[in-house]
N, C-alpha and C. Protein backbone atom coordinates (compact mmCIF):
# COMPACT_ATOMS: atom_id res chain seq x y z
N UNK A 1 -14.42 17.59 50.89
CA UNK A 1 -15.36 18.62 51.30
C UNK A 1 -15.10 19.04 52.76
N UNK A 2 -14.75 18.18 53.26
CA UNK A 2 -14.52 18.52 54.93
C UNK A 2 -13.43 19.81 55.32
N UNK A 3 -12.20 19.61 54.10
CA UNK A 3 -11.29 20.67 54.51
C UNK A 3 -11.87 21.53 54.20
N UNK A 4 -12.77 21.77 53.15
CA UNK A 4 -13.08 22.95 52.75
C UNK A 4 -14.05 23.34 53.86
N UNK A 5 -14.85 22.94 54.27
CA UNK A 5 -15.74 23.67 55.55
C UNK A 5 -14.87 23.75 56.91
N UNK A 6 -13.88 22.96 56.93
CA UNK A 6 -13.19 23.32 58.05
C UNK A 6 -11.83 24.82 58.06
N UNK A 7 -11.73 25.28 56.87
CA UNK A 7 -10.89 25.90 56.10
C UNK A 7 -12.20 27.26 55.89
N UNK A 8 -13.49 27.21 55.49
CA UNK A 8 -14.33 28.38 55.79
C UNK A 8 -14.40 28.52 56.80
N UNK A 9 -15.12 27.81 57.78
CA UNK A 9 -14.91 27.56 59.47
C UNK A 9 -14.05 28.94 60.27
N UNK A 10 -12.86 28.31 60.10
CA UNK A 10 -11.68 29.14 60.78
C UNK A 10 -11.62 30.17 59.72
N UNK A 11 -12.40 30.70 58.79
CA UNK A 11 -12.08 32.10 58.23
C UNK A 11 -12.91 32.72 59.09
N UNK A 12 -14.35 32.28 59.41
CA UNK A 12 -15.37 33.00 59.77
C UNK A 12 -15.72 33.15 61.07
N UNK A 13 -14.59 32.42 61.69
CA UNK A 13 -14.46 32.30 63.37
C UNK A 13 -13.34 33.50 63.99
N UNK A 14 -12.98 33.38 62.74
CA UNK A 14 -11.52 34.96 62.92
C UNK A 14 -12.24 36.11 62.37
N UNK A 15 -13.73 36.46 62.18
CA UNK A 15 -14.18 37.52 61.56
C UNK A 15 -13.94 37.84 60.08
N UNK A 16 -13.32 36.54 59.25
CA UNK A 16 -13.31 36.77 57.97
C UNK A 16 -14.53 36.65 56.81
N UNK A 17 -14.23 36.71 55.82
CA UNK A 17 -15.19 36.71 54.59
C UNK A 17 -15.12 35.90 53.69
N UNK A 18 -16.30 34.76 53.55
CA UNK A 18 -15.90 33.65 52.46
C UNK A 18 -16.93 33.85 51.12
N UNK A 19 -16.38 33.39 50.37
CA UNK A 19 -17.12 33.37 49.12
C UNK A 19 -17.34 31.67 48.89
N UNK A 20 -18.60 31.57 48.90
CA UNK A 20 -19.53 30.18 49.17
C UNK A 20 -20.57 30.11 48.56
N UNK A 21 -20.94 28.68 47.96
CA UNK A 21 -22.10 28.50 46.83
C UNK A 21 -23.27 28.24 48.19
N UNK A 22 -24.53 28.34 47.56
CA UNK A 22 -25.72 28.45 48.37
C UNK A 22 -26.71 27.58 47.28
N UNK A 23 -27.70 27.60 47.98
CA UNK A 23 -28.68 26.89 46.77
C UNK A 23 -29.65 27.52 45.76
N UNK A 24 -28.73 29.24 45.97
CA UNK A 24 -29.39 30.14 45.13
C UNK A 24 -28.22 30.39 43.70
N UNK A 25 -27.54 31.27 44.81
CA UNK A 25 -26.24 31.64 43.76
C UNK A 25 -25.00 31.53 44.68
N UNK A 26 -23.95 32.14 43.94
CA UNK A 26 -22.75 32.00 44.89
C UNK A 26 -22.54 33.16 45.95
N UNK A 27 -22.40 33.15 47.11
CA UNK A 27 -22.81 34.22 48.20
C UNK A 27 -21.25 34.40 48.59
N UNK A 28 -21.37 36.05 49.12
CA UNK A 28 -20.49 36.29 49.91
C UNK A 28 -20.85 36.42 51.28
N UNK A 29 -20.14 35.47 52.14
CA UNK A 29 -20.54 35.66 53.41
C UNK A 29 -19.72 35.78 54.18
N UNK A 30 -20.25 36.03 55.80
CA UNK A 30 -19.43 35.90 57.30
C UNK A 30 -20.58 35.34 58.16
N UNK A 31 -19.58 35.72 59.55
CA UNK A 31 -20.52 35.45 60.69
C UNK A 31 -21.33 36.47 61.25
N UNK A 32 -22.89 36.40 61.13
CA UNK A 32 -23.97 37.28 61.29
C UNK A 32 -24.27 37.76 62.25
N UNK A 33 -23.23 37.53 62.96
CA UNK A 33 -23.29 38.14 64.51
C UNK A 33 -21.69 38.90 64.74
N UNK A 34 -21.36 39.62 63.89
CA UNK A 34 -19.76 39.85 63.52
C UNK A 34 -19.96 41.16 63.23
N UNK A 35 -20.20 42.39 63.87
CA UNK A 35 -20.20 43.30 62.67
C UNK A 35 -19.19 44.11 62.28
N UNK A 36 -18.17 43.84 62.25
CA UNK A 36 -16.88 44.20 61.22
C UNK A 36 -16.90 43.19 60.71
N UNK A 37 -16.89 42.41 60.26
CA UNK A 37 -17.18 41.21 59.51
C UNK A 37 -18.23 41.58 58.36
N UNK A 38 -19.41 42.15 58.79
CA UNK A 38 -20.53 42.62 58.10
C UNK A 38 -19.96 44.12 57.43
N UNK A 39 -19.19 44.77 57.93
CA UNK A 39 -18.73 45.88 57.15
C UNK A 39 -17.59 45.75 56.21
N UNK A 40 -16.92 44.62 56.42
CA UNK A 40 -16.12 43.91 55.39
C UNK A 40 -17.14 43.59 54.15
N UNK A 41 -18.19 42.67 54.29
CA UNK A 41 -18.76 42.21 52.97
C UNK A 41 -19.60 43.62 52.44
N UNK A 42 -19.87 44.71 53.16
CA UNK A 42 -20.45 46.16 52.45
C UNK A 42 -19.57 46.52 51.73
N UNK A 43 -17.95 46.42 52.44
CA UNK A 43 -16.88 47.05 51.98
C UNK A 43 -16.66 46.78 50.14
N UNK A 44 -16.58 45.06 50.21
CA UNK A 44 -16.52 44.07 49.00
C UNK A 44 -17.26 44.40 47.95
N UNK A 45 -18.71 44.43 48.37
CA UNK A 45 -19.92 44.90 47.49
C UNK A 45 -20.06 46.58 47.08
N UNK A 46 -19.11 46.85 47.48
CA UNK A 46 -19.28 48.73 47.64
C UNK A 46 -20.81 48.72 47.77
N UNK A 47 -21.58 48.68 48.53
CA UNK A 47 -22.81 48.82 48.84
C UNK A 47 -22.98 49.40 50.51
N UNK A 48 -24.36 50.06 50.01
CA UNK A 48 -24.27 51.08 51.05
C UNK A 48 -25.34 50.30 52.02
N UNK A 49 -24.50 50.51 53.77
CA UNK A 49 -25.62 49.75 54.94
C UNK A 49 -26.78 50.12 55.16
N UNK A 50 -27.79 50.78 54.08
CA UNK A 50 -28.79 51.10 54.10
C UNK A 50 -29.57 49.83 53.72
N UNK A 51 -29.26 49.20 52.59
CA UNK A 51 -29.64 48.01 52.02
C UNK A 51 -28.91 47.02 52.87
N UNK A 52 -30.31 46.26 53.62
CA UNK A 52 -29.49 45.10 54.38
C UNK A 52 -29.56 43.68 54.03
N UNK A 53 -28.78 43.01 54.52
CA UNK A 53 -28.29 41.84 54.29
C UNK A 53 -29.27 40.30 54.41
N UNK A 54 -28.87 39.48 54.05
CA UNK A 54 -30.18 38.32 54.11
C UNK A 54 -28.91 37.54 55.01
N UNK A 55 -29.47 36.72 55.94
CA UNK A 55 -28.85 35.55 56.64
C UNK A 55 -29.69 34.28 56.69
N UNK A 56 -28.54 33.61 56.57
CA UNK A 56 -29.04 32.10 56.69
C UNK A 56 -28.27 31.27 57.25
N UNK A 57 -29.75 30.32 58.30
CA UNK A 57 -30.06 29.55 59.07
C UNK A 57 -29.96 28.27 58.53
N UNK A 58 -29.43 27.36 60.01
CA UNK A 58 -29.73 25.86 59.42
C UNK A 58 -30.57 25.47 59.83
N UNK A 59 -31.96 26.10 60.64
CA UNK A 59 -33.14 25.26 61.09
C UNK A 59 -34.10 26.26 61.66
N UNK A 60 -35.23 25.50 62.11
CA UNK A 60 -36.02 27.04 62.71
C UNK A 60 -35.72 27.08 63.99
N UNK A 61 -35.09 26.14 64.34
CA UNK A 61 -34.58 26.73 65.79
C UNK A 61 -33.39 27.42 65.99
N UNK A 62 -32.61 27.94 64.59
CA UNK A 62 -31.58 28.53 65.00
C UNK A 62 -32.36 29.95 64.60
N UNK A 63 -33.46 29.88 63.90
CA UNK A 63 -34.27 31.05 63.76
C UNK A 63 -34.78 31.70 64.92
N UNK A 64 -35.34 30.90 65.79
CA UNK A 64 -35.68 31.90 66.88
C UNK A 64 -35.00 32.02 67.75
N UNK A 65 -33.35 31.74 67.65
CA UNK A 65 -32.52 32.68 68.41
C UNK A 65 -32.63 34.15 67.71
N UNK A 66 -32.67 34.89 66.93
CA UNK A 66 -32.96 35.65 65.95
C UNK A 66 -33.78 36.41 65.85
N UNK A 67 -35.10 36.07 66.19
CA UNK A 67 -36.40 36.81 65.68
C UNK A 67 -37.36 36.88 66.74
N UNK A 68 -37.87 37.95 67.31
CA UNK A 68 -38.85 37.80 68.36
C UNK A 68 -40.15 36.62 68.44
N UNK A 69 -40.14 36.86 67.14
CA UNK A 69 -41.54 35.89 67.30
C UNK A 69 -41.15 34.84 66.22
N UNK A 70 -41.21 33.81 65.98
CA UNK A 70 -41.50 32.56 64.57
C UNK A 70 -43.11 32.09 64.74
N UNK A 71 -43.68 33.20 64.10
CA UNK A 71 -44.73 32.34 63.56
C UNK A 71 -45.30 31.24 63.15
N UNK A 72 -46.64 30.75 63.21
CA UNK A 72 -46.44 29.11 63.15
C UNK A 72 -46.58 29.10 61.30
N UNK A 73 -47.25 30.10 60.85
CA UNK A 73 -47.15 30.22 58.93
C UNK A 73 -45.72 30.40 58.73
N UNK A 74 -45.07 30.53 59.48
CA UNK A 74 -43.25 30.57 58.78
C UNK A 74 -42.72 29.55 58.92
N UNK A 75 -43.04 28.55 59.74
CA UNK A 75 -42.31 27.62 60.24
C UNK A 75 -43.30 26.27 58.99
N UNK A 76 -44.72 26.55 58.91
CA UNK A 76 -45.53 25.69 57.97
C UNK A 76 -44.81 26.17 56.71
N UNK A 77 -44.18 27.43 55.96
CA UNK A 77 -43.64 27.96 54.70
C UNK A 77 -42.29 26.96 54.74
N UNK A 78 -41.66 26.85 56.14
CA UNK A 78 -40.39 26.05 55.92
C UNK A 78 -40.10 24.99 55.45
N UNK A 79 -41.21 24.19 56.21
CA UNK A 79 -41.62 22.83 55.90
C UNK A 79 -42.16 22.47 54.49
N UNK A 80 -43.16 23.26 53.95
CA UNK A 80 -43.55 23.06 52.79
C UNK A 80 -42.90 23.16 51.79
N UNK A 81 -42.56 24.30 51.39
CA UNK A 81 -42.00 25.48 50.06
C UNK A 81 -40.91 24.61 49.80
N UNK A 82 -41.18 24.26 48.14
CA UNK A 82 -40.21 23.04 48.00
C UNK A 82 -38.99 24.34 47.25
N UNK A 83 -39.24 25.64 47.10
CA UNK A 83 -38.06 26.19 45.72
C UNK A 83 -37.39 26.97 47.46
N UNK A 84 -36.40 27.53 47.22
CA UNK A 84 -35.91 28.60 48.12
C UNK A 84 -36.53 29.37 48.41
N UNK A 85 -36.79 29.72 49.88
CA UNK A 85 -37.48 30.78 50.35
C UNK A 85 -37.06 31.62 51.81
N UNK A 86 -37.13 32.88 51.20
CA UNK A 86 -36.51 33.93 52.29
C UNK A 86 -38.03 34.42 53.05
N UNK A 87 -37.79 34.63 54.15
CA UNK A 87 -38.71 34.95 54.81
C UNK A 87 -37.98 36.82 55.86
N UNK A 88 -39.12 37.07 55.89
CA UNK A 88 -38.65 38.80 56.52
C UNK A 88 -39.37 38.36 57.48
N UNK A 89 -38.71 39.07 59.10
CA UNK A 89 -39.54 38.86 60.40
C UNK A 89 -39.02 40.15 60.49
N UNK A 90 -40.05 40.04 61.70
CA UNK A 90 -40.43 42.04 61.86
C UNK A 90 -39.21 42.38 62.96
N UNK A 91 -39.07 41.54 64.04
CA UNK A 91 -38.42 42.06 65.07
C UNK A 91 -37.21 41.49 65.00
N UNK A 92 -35.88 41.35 64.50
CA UNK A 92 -34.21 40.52 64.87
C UNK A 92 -34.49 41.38 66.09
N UNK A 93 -33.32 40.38 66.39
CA UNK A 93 -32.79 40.22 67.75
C UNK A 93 -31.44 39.57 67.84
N UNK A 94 -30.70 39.92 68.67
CA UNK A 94 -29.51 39.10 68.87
C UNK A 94 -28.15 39.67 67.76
N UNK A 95 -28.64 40.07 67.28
CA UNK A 95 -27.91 40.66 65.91
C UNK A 95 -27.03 42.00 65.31
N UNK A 96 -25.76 42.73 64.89
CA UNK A 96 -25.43 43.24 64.97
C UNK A 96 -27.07 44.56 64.09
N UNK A 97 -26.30 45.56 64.65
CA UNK A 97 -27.58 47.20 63.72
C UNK A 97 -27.23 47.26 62.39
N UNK A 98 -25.89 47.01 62.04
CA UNK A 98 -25.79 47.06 60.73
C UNK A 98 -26.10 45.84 59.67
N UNK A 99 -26.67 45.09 60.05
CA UNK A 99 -27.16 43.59 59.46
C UNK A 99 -28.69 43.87 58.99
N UNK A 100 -29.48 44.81 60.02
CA UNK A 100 -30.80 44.59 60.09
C UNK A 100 -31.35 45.54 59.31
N UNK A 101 -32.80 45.81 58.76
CA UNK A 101 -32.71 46.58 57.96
C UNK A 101 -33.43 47.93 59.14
N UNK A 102 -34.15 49.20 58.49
CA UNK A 102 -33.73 50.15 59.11
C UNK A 102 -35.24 50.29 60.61
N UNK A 103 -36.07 49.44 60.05
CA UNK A 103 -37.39 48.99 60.61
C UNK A 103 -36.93 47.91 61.46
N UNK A 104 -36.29 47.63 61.72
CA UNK A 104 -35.36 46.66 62.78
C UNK A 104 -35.67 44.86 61.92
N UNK A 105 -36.15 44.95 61.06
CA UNK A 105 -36.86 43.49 60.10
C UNK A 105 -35.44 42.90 59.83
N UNK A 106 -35.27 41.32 59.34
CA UNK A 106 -34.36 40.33 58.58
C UNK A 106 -34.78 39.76 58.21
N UNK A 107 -33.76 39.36 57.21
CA UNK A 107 -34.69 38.71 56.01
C UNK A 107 -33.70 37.30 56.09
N UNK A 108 -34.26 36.48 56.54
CA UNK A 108 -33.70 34.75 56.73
C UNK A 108 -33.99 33.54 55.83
N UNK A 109 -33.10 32.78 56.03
CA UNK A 109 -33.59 31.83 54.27
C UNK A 109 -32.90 30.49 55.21
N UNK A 110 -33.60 29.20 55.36
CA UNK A 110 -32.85 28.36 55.38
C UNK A 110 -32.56 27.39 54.23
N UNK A 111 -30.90 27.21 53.80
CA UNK A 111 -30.73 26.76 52.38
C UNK A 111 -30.99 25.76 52.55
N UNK A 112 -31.11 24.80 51.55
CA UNK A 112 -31.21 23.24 51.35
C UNK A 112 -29.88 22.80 50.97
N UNK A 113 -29.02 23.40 50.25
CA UNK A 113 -27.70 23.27 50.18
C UNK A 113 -26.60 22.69 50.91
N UNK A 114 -26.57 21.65 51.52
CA UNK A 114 -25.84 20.53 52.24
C UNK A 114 -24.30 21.34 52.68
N UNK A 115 -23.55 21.78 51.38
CA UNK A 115 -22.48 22.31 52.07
C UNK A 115 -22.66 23.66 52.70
N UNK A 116 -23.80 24.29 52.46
CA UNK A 116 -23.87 25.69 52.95
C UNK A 116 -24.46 25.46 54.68
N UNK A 117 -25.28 24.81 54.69
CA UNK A 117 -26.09 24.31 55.85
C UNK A 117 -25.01 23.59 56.80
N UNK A 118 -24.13 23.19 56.38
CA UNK A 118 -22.89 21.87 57.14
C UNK A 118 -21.76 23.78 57.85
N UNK A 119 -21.47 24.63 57.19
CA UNK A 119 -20.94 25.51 57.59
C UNK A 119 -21.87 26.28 58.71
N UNK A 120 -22.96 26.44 58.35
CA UNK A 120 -24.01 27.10 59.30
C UNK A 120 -23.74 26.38 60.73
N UNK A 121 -24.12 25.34 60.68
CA UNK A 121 -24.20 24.34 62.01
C UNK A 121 -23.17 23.95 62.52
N UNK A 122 -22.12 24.18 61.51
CA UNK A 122 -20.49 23.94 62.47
C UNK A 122 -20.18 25.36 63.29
N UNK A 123 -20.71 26.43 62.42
CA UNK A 123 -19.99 27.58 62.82
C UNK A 123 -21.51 27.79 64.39
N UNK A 124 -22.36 27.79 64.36
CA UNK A 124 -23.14 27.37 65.38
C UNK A 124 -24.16 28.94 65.32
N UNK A 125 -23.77 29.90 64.60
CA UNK A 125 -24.69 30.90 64.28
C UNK A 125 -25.19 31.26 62.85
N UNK A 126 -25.61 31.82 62.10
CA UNK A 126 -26.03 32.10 60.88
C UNK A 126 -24.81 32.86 60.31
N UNK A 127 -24.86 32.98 58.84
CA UNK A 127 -24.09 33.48 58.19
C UNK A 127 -24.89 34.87 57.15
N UNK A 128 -23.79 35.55 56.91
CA UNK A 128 -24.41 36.46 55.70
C UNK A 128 -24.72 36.18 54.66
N UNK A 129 -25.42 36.68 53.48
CA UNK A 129 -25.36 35.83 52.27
C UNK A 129 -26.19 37.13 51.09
N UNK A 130 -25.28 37.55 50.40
CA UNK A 130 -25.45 38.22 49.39
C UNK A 130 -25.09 38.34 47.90
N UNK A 131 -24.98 38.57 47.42
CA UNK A 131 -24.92 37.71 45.65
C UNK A 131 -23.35 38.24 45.46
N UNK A 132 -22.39 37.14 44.70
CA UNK A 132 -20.93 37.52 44.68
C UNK A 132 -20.28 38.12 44.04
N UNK A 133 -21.46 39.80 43.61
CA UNK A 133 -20.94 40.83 42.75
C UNK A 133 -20.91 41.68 43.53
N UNK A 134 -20.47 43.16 42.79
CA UNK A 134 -20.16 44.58 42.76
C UNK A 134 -21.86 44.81 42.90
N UNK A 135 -22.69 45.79 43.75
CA UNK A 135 -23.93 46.29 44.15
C UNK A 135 -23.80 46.80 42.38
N UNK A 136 -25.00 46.45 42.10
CA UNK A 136 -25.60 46.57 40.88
C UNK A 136 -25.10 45.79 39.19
N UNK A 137 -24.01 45.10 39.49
CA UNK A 137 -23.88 44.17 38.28
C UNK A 137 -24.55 43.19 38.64
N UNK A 138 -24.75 42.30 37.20
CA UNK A 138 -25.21 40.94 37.51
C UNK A 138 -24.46 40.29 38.32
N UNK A 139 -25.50 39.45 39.04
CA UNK A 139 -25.51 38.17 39.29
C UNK A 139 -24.85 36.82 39.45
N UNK A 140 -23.67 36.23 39.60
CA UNK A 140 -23.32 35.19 39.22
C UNK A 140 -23.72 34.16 39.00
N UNK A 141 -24.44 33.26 38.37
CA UNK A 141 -24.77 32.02 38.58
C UNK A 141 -24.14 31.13 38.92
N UNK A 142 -22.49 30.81 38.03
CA UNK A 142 -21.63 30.10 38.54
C UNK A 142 -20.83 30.64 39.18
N UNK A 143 -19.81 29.96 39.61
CA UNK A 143 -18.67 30.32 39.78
C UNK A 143 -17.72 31.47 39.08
N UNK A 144 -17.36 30.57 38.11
CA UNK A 144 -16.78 31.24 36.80
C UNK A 144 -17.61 32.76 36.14
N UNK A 145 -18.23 32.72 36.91
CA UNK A 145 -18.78 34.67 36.40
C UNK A 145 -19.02 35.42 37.52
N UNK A 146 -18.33 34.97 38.05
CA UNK A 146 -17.26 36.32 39.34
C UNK A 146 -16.34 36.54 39.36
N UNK A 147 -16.41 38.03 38.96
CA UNK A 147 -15.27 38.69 39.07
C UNK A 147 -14.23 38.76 39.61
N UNK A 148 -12.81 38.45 39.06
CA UNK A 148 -11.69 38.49 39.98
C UNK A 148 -11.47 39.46 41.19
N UNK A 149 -12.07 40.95 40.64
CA UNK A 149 -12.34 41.66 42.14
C UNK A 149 -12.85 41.10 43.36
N UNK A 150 -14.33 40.62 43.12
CA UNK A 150 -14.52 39.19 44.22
C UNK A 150 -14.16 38.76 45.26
N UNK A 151 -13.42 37.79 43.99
CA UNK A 151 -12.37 36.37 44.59
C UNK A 151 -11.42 36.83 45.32
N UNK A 152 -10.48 38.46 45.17
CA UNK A 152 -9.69 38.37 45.59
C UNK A 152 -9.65 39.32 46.93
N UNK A 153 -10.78 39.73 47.39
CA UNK A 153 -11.27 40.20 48.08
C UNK A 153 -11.89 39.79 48.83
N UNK A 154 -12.50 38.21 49.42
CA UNK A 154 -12.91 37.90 50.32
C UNK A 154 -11.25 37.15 50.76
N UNK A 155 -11.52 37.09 51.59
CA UNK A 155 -10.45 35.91 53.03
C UNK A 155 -10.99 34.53 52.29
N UNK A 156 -11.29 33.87 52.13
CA UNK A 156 -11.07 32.43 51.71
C UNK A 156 -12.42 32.15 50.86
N UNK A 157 -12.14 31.72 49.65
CA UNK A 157 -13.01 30.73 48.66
C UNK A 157 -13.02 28.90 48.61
N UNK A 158 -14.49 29.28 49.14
CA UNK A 158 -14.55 27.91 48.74
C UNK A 158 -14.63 26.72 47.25
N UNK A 159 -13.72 25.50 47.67
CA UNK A 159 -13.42 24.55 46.33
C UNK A 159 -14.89 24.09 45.93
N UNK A 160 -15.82 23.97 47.11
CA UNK A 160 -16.88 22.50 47.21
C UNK A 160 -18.33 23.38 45.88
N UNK A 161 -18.26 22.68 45.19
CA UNK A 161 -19.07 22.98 43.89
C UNK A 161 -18.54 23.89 43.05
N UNK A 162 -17.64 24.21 42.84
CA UNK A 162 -17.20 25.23 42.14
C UNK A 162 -17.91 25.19 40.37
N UNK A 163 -17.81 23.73 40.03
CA UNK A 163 -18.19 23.44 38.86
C UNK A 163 -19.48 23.15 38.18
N UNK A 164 -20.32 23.79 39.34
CA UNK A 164 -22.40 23.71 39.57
C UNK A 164 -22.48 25.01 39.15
N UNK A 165 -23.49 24.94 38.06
CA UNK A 165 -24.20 25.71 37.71
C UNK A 165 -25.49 25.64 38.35
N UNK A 166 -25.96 27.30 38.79
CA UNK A 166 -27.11 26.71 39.64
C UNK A 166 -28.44 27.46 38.76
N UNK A 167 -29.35 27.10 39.04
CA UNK A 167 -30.99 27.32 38.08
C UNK A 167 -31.04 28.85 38.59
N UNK A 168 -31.39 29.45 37.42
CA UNK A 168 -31.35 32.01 37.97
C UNK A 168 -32.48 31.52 38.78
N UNK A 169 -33.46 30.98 38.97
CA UNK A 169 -34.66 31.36 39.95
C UNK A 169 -33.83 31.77 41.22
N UNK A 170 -34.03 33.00 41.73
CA UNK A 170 -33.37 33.56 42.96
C UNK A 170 -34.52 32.57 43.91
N UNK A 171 -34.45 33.32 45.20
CA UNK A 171 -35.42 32.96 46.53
C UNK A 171 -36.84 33.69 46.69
N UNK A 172 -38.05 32.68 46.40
CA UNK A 172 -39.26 34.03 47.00
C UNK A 172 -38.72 34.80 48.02
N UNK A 173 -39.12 36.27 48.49
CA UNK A 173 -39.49 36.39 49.78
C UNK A 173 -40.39 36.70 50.04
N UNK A 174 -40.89 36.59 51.17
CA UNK A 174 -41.84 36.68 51.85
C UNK A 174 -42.00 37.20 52.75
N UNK A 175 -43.38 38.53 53.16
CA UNK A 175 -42.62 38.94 54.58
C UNK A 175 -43.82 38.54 55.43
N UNK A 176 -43.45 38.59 56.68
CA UNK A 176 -44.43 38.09 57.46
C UNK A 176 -44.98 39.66 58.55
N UNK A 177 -46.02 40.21 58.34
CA UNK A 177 -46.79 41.40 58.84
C UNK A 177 -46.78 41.35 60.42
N UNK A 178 -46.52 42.49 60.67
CA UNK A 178 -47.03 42.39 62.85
C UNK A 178 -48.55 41.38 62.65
N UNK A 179 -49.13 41.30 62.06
CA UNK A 179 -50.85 40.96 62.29
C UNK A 179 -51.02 39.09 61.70
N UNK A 180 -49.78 38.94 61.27
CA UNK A 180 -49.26 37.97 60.81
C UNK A 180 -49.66 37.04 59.46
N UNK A 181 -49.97 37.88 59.27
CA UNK A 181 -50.03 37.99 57.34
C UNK A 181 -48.93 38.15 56.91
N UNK A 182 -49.19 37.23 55.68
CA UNK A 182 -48.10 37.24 54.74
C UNK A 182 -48.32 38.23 53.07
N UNK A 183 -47.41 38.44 53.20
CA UNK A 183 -47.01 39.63 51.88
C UNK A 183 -45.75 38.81 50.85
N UNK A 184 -46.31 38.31 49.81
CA UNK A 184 -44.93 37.91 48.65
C UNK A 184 -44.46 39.25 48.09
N UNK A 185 -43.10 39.26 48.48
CA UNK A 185 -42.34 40.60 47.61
C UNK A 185 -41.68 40.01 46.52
N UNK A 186 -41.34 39.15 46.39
CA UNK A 186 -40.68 38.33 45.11
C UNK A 186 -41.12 36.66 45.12
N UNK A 187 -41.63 36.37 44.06
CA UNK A 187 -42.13 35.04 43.62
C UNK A 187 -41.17 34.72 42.45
């Protein structure tokens, strides 16, 4: 497992694009502070930078490099929420324009996913993370139902789980309001 995060590592430190399992589905990602990097994975997805991107964190303190404010209900959602959960904050920061969505909001998830989280914290900023299809086909769950277009289109795939099937429940999100209310957009 080590080469393999040290082998994503140096893709995503050169501005490349990895294709990496998460504890949702299998994601295509980079470095979230990269933005040709970020117009590479639009490029991949033929998807348009109107629809923006989810990043993920390995902690809440790499969150509020990120986000003007961390609420103390986001940080209690972190701790608690035992399934995956994405959270929307109103203000990014730090972050390329084409990452964020058009209200200046991001939408952040920290995985539970050991090898996804071990890349986060080596690479020392957040990563991208969007589902490892074409904008509007399904889904991958595994591995094996991504498309060779894909695979052969990011800069480096990762070996580490290849053979995990992971449970369709995607990630709640959740957004968190200026007034600091919470809104579920997906349960």
């Amino acid at each position: 497992m080590q080469e393999d995060l040290n082998k994503a590592l140096e893709v995503l430190r050169s501005g490349g694009t990895i294709l990496y399992p998460t504890d949702t589905i299998w994601g295509i990602g980079c470095d979230a502070c990269n933005s040709k990097a970020i117009e590479k994975v639009y490029k991949i997805k033929t998807r348009g930078a109107e629809k923006s991107l989810i990043i993920l964190a390995d902690s809440p303190e790499m969150v509020r490099n990120y986000v003007d404010e961390l609420p103390e209900v986001a940080i209690e959602l972190i701790e608690t929420f035992k399934d995956p959960l994405t959270i929307i904050y109103n203000k990014a920061r730090n972050l390329p324009r084409n990452l964020t969505a058009a209200d200046g909001s991001i939408a952040i998830r920290i995985p539970k996913d050991e090898f996804c989280r071990q890349i986060i914290t080596m690479l020392g900023r957040p990563i991208t993370s969007t589902s490892a299809n074409i904008s509007g086909e399904p889904n991958p769950f595994s591995f094996h139902k991504i498309s060779a277009q894909i695979k052969e289109a990011v800069d480096y795939v990762c070996v580490s789980h290849q053979t995990k099937v992971n449970a369709p429940k995607p990630s709640t999100i959740v957004k968190i309001n200026a007034d600091g209310q919470m809104q579920i957009l997906r349960s």
